[in-house]
N, C-alpha and C. Protein backbone atom coordinates (compact mmCIF):
# COMPACT_ATOMS: atom_id res chain seq x y z
N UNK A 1 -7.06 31.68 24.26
CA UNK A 1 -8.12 30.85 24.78
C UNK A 1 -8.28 29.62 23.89
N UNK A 2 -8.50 28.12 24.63
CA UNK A 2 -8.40 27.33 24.15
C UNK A 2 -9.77 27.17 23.39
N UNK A 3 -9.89 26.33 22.16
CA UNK A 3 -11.39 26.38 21.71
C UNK A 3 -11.69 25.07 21.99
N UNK A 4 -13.17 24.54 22.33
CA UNK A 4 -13.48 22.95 22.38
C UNK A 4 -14.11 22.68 21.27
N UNK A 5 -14.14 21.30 20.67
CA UNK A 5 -14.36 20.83 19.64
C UNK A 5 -16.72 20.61 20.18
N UNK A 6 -17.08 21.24 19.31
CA UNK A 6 -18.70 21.44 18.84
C UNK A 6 -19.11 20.01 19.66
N UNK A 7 -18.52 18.75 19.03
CA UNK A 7 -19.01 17.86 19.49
C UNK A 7 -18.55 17.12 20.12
N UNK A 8 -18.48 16.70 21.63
CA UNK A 8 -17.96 15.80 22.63
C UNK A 8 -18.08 14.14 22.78
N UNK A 9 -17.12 13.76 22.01
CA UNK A 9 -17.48 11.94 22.32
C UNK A 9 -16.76 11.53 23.30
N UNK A 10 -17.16 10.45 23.97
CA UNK A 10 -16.67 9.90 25.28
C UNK A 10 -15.45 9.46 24.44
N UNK A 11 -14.52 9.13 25.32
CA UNK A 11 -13.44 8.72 25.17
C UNK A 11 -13.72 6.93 24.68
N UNK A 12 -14.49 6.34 25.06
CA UNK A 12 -14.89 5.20 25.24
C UNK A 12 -16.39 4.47 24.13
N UNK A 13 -14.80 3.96 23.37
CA UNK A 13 -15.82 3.02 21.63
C UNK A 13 -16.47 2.31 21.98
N UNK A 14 -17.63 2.54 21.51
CA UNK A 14 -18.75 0.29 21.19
C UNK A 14 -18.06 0.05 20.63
N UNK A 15 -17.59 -1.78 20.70
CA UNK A 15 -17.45 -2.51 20.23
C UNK A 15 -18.63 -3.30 19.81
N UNK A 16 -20.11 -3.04 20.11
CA UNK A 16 -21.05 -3.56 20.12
C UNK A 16 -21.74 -3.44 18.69
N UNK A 17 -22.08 -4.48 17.85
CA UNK A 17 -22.71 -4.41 16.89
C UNK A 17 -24.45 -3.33 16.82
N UNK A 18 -24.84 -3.50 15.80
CA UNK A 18 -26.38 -3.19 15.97
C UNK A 18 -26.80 -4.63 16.03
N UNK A 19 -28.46 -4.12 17.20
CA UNK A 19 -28.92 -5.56 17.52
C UNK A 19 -29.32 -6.09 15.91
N UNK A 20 -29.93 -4.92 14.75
CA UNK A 20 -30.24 -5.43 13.77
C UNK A 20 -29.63 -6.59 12.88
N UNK A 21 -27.79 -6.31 12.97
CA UNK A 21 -26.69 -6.96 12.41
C UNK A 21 -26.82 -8.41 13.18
N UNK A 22 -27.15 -9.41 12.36
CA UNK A 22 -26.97 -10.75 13.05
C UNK A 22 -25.80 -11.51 12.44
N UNK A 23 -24.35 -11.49 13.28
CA UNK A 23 -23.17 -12.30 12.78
C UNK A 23 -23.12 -13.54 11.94
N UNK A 24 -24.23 -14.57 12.50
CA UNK A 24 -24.30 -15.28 11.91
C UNK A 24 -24.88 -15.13 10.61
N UNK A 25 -25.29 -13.96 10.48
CA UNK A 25 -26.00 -14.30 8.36
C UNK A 25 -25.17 -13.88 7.96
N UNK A 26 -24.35 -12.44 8.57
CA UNK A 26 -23.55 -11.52 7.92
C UNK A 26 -22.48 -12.52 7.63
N UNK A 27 -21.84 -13.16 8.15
CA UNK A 27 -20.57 -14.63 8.11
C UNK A 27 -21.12 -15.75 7.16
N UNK A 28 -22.52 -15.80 7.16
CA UNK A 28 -22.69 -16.73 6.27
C UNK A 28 -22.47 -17.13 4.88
N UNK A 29 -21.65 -18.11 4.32
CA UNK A 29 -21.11 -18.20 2.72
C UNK A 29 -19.51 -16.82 3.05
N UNK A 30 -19.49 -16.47 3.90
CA UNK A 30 -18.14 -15.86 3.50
C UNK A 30 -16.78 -16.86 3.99
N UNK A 31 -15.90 -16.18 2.61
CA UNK A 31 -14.89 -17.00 2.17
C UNK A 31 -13.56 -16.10 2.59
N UNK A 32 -12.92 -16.75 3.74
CA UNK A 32 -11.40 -15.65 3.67
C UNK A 32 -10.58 -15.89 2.47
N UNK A 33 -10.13 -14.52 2.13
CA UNK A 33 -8.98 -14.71 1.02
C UNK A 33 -9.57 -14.66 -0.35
N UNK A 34 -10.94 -14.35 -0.59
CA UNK A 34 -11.86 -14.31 -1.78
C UNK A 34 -11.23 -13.77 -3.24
N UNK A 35 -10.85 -13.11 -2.73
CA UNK A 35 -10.23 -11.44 -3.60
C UNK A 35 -8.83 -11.40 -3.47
N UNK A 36 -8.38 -12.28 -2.57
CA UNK A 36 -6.68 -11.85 -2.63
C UNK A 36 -6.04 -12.20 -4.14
N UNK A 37 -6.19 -13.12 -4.68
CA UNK A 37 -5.34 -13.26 -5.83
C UNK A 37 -5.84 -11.77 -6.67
N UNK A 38 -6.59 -11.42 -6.66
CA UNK A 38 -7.32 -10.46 -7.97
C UNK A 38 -6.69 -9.05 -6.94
N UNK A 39 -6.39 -8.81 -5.85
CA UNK A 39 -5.79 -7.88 -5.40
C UNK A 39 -4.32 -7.83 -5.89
N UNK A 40 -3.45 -8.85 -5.46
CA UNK A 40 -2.01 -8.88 -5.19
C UNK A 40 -1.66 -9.04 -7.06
N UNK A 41 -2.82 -9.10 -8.01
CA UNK A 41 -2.52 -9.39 -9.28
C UNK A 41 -2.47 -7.44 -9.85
N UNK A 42 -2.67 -6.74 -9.20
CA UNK A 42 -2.62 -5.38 -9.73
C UNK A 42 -1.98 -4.54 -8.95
N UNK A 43 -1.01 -5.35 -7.52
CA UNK A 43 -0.43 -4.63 -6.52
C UNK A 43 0.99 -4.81 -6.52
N UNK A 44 2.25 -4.37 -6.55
CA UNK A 44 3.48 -4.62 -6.73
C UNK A 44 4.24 -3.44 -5.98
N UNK A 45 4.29 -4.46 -4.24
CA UNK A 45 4.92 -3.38 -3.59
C UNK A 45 6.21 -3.76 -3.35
N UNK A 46 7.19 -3.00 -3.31
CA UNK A 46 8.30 -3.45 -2.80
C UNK A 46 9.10 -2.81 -2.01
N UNK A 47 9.85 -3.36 -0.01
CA UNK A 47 10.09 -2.50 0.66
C UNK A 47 11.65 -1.85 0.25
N UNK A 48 11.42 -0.73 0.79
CA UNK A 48 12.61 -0.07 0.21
C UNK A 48 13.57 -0.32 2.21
N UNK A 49 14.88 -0.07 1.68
CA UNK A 49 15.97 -0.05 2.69
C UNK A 49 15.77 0.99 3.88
N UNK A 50 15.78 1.36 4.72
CA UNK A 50 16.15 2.95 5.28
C UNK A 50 16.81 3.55 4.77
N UNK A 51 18.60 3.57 4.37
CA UNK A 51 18.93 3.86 3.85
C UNK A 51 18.99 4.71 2.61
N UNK A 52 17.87 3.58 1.32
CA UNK A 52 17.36 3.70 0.01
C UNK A 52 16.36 4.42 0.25
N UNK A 53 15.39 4.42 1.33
CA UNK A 53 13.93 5.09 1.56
C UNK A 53 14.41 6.86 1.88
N UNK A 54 15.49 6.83 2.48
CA UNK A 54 16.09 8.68 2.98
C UNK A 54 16.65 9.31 1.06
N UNK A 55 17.11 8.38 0.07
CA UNK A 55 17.70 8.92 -0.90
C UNK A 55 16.53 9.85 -1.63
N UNK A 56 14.90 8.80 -1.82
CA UNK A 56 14.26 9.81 -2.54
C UNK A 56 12.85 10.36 -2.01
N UNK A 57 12.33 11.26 -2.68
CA UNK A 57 11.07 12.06 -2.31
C UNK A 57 9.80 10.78 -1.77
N UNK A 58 10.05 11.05 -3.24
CA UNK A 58 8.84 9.91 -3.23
C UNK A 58 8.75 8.84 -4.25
N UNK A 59 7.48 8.45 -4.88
CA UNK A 59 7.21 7.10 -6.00
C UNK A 59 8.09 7.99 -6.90
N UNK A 60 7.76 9.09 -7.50
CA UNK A 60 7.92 9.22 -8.52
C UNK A 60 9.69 9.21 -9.05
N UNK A 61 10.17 9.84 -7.93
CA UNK A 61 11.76 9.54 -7.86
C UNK A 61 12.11 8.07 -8.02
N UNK A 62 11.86 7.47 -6.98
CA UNK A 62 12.18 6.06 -7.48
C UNK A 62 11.88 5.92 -8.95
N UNK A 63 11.45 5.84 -9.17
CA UNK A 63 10.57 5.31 -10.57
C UNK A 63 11.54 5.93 -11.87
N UNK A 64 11.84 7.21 -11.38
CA UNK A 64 12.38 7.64 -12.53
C UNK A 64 14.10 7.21 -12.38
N UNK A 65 14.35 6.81 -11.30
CA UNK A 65 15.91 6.01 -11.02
C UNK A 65 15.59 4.97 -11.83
N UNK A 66 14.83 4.49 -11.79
CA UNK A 66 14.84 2.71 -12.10
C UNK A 66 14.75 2.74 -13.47
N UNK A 67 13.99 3.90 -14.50
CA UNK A 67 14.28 3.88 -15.66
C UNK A 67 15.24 4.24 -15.83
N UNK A 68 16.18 5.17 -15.73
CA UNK A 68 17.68 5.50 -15.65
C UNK A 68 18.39 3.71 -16.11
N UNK A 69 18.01 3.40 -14.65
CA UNK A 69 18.87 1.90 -14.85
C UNK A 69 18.48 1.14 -15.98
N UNK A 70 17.37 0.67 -16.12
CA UNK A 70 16.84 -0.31 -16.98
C UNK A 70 17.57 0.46 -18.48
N UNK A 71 17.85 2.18 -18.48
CA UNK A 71 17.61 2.21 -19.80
C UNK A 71 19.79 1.97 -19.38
N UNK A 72 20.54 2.53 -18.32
CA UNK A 72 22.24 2.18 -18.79
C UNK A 72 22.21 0.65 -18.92
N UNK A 73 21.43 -0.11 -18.65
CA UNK A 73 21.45 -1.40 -18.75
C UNK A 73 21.93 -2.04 -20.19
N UNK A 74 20.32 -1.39 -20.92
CA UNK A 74 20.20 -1.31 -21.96
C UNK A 74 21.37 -1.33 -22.87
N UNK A 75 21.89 0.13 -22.46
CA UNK A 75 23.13 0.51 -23.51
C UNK A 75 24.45 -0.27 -23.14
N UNK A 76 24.85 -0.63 -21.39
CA UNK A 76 25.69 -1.28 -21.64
C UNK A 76 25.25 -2.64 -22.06
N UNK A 77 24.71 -3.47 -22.25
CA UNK A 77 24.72 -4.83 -22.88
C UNK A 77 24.69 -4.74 -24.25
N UNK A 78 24.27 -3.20 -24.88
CA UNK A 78 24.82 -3.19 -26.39
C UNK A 78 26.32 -3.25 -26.73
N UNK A 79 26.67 -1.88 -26.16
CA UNK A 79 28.47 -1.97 -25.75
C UNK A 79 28.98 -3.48 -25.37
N UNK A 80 28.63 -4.31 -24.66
CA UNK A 80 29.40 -5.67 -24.46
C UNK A 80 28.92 -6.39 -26.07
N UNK A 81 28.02 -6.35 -26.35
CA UNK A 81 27.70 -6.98 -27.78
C UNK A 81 28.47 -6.69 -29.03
N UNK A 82 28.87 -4.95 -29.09
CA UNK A 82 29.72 -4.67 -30.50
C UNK A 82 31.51 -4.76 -29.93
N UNK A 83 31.27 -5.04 -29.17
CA UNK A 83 33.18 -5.55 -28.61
C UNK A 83 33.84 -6.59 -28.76
């Protein structure tokens, strides 16, 4: 037996504000883009391939590839240095 959910909402959203909310004050002095620099200054996304996105789990995999690299990097540009 199927169960119904306690509480029934129409299928069908307000889009309608409260009469209290008046657009025009709520809009008033606002600035688009206020916050974007102070966002994108602590955000560093970068898209991964399909390909690259199927190789790992998740962040933490990536993350731990990329130190891998940064650190053979490391060692080979020592190796090209004592040669």
């Amino acid at each position: 037996m199927k169960e119904e959910p306690m509480n029934k909402r129409s299928g069908k959203a307000s889009d309608e504000l409260r009469p209290e909310y008046d657009m025009r004050q709520l809009l008033k002095g606002a600035v688009r883009g206020k916050y974007a620099k102070r966002f994108h200054a602590g955000t560093n996304l970068i898209l991964l391939e399909p390909g690259i996105r199927k190789a790992f789990r998740d962040e933490r995999a990536v993350n731990e590839a990329l130190r891998l690299v940064i650190e053979l990097r490391k060692t080979g540009s020592r190796k090209a240095r004592v040669s």
